[in-house]
Protein backbone atom coordinates (compact mmCIF):
# COMPACT_ATOMS: atom_id res chain seq x y z
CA UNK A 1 2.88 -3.93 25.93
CA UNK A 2 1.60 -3.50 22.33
CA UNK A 3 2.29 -6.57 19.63
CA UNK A 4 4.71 -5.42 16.82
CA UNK A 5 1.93 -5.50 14.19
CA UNK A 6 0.04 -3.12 16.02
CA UNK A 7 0.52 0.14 14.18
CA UNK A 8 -0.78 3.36 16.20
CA UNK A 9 -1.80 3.03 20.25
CA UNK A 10 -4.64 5.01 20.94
CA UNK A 11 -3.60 8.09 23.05
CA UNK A 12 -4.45 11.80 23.29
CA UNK A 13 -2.27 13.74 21.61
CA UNK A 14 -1.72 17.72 21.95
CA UNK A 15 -2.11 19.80 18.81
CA UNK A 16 -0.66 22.95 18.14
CA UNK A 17 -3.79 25.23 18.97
CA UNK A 18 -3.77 22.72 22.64
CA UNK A 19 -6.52 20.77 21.79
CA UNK A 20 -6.43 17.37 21.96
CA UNK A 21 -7.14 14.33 19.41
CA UNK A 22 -7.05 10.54 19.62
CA UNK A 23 -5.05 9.05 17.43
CA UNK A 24 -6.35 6.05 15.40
CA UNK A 25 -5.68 2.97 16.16
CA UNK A 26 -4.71 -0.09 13.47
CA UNK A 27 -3.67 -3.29 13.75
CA UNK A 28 -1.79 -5.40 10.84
CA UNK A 29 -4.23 -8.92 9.95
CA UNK A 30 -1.49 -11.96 11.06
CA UNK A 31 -1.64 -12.68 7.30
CA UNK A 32 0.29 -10.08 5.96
CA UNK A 33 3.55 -10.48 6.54
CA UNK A 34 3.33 -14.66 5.81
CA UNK A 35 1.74 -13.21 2.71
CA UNK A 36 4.30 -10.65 1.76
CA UNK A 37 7.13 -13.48 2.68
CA UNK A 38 5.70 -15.79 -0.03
CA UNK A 39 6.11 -13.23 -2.31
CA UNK A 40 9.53 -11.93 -1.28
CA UNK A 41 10.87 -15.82 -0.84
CA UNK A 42 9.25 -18.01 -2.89
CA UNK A 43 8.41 -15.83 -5.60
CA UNK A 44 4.82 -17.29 -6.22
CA UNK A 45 3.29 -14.20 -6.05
CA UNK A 46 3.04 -11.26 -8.33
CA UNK A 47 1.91 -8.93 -6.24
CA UNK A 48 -0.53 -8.34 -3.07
CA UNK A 49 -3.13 -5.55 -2.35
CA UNK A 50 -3.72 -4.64 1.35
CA UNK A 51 -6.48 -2.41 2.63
CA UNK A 52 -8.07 -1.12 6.19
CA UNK A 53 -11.46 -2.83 6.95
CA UNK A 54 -14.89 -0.83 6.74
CA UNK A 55 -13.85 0.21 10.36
CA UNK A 56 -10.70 1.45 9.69
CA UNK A 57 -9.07 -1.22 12.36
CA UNK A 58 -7.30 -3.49 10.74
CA UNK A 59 -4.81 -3.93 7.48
CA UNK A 60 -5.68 -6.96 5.47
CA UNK A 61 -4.75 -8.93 2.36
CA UNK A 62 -7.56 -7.93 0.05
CA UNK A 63 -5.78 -10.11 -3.09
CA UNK A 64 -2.61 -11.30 -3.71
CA UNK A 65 -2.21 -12.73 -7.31
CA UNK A 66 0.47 -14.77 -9.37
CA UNK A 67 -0.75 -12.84 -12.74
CA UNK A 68 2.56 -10.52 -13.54
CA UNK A 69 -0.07 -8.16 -16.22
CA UNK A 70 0.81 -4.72 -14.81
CA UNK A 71 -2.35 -3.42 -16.54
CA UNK A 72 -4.26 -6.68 -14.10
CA UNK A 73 -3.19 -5.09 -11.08
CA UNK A 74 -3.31 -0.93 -11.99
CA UNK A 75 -6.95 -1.69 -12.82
CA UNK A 76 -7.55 -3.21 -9.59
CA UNK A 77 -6.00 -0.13 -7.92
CA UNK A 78 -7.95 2.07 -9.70
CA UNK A 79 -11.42 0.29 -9.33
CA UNK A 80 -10.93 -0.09 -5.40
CA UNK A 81 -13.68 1.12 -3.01
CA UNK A 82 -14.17 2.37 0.43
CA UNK A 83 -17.06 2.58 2.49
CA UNK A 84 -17.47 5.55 4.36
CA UNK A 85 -17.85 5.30 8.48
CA UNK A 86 -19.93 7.48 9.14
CA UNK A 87 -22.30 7.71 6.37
CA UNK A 88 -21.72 4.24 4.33
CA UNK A 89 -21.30 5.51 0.58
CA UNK A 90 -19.18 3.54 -1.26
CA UNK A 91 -16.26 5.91 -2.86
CA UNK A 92 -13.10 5.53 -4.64
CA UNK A 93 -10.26 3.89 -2.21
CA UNK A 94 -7.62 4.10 -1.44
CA UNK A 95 -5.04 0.92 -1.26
CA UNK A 96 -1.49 -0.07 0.03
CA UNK A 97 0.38 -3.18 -2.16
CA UNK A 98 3.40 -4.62 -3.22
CA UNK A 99 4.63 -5.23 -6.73
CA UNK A 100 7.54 -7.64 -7.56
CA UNK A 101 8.73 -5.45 -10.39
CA UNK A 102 10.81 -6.95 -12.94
CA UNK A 103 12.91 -5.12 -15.67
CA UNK A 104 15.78 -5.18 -17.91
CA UNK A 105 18.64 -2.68 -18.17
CA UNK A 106 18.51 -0.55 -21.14
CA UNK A 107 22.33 -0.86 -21.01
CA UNK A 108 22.26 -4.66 -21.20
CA UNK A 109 23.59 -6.12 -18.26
CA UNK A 110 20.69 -8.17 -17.17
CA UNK A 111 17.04 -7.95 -15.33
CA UNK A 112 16.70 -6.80 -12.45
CA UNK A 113 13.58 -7.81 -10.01
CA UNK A 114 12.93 -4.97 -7.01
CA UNK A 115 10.14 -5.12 -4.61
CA UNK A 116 7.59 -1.72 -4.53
CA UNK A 117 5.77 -0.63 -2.26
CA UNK A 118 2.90 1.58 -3.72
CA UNK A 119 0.47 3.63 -1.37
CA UNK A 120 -2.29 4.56 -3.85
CA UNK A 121 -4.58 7.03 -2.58
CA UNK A 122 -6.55 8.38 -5.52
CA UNK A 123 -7.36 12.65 -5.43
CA UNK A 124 -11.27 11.15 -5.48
CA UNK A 125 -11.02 9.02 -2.69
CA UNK A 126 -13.07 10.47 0.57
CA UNK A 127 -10.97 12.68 2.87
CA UNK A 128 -11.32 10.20 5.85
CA UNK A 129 -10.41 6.96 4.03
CA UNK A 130 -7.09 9.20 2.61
CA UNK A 131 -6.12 10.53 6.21
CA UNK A 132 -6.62 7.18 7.90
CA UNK A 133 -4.23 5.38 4.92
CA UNK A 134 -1.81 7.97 5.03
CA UNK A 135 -1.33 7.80 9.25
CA UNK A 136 -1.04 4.03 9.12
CA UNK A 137 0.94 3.29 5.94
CA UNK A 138 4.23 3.30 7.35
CA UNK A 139 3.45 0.48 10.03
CA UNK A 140 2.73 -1.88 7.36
CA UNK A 141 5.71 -0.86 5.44
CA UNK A 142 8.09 -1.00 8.41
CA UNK A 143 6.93 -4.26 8.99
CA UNK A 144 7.39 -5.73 4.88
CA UNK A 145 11.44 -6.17 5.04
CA UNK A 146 12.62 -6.33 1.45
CA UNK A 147 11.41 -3.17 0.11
CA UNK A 148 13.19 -1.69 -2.51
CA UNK A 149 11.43 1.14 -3.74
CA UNK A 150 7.88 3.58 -2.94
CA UNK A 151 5.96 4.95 -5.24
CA UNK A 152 2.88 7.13 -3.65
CA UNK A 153 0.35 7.44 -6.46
CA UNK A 154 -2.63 10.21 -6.34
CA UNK A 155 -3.98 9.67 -10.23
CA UNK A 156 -3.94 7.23 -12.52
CA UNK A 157 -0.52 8.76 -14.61
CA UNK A 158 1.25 7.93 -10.79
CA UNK A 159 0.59 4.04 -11.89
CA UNK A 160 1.20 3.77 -15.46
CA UNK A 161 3.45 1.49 -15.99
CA UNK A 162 6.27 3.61 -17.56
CA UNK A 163 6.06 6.35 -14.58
CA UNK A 164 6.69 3.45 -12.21
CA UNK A 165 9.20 1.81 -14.43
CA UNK A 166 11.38 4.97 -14.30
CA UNK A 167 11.23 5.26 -10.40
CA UNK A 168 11.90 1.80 -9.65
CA UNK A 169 14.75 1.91 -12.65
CA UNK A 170 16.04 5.12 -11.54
CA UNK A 171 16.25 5.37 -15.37
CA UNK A 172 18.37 2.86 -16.00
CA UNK A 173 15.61 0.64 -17.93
């Protein structure tokens, strides 16, 4: 019997054309959901960036931060890194992390505060890092209760802080 943090179990599985292919296995770090709690709960944390270890195996906490500057945490999105298996160049990478976005209605009822989940996976980001994010994100968000809204982001425009501001909103800020 697998753990519940475990996110794929590696087993042959039959493609289309009949080969076969393994499918990757990653585990979530036992830090990430106490991590994600102390943001949800006690509100001490801004936001937290997760990422897969050099060996694709495991989802860890890379940071989690009280600073609530948007531009803080898009930069650190945008200057992540990933090292490449195989051949061990350093590349743009991608990263999974959760933002406790706060806002105020542009009709002027009051603030609003809604967890996001953002899967940022830039277009320059090495095609094995982006597959490998992409097949495990979901475990990691099934296992973050609280989430209010996703926001996948490919460039930096997916992450300004408008763009996101208008999806979490649903253009009500």
């Amino acid at each position: 019997m697998f753990s519940q943090f475990e996110a794929w179990n590696a087993r042959r599985c039959a493609r289309s054309d009949g080969r076969h292919y393994v499918q990757r296995f990653v585990s979530l770090s036992i830090d990430c959901v106490p991590k994600f709690n102390e943001l949800k709960l006690n509100k001490t944390l801004k936001f937290i960036i997760f990422k897969l270890t050099d060996d694709y195996k495991e989802i860890v906490v890379e940071e989690a931060s009280e600073d609530p500057d948007w531009e803080v945490f898009r930069e650190k999105l945008i200057n992540a890194e990933s090292k490449n298996m195989k051949t061990g160049k350093v590349t743009k990478g991608p990263r999974y992390a959760v933002y406790d976005f706060n806002y105020d209605l542009a009709s002027g009822e009051g603030s609003r505060s809604k967890i996001t989940f953002i899967a940022w996976s830039p277009d320059d980001a090495g095609i094995q890092a982006k597959m490998v994010y992409a097949s495990s994100k979901d475990a990691l968000r099934r296992s973050l209760n609280g989430i209010a809204t996703e926001v996948q982001g490919n460039d930096t425009d997916d992450i300004e802080y408008q763009t996101v501001l208008n999806k979490v909103s649903k253009g009500l800020a």
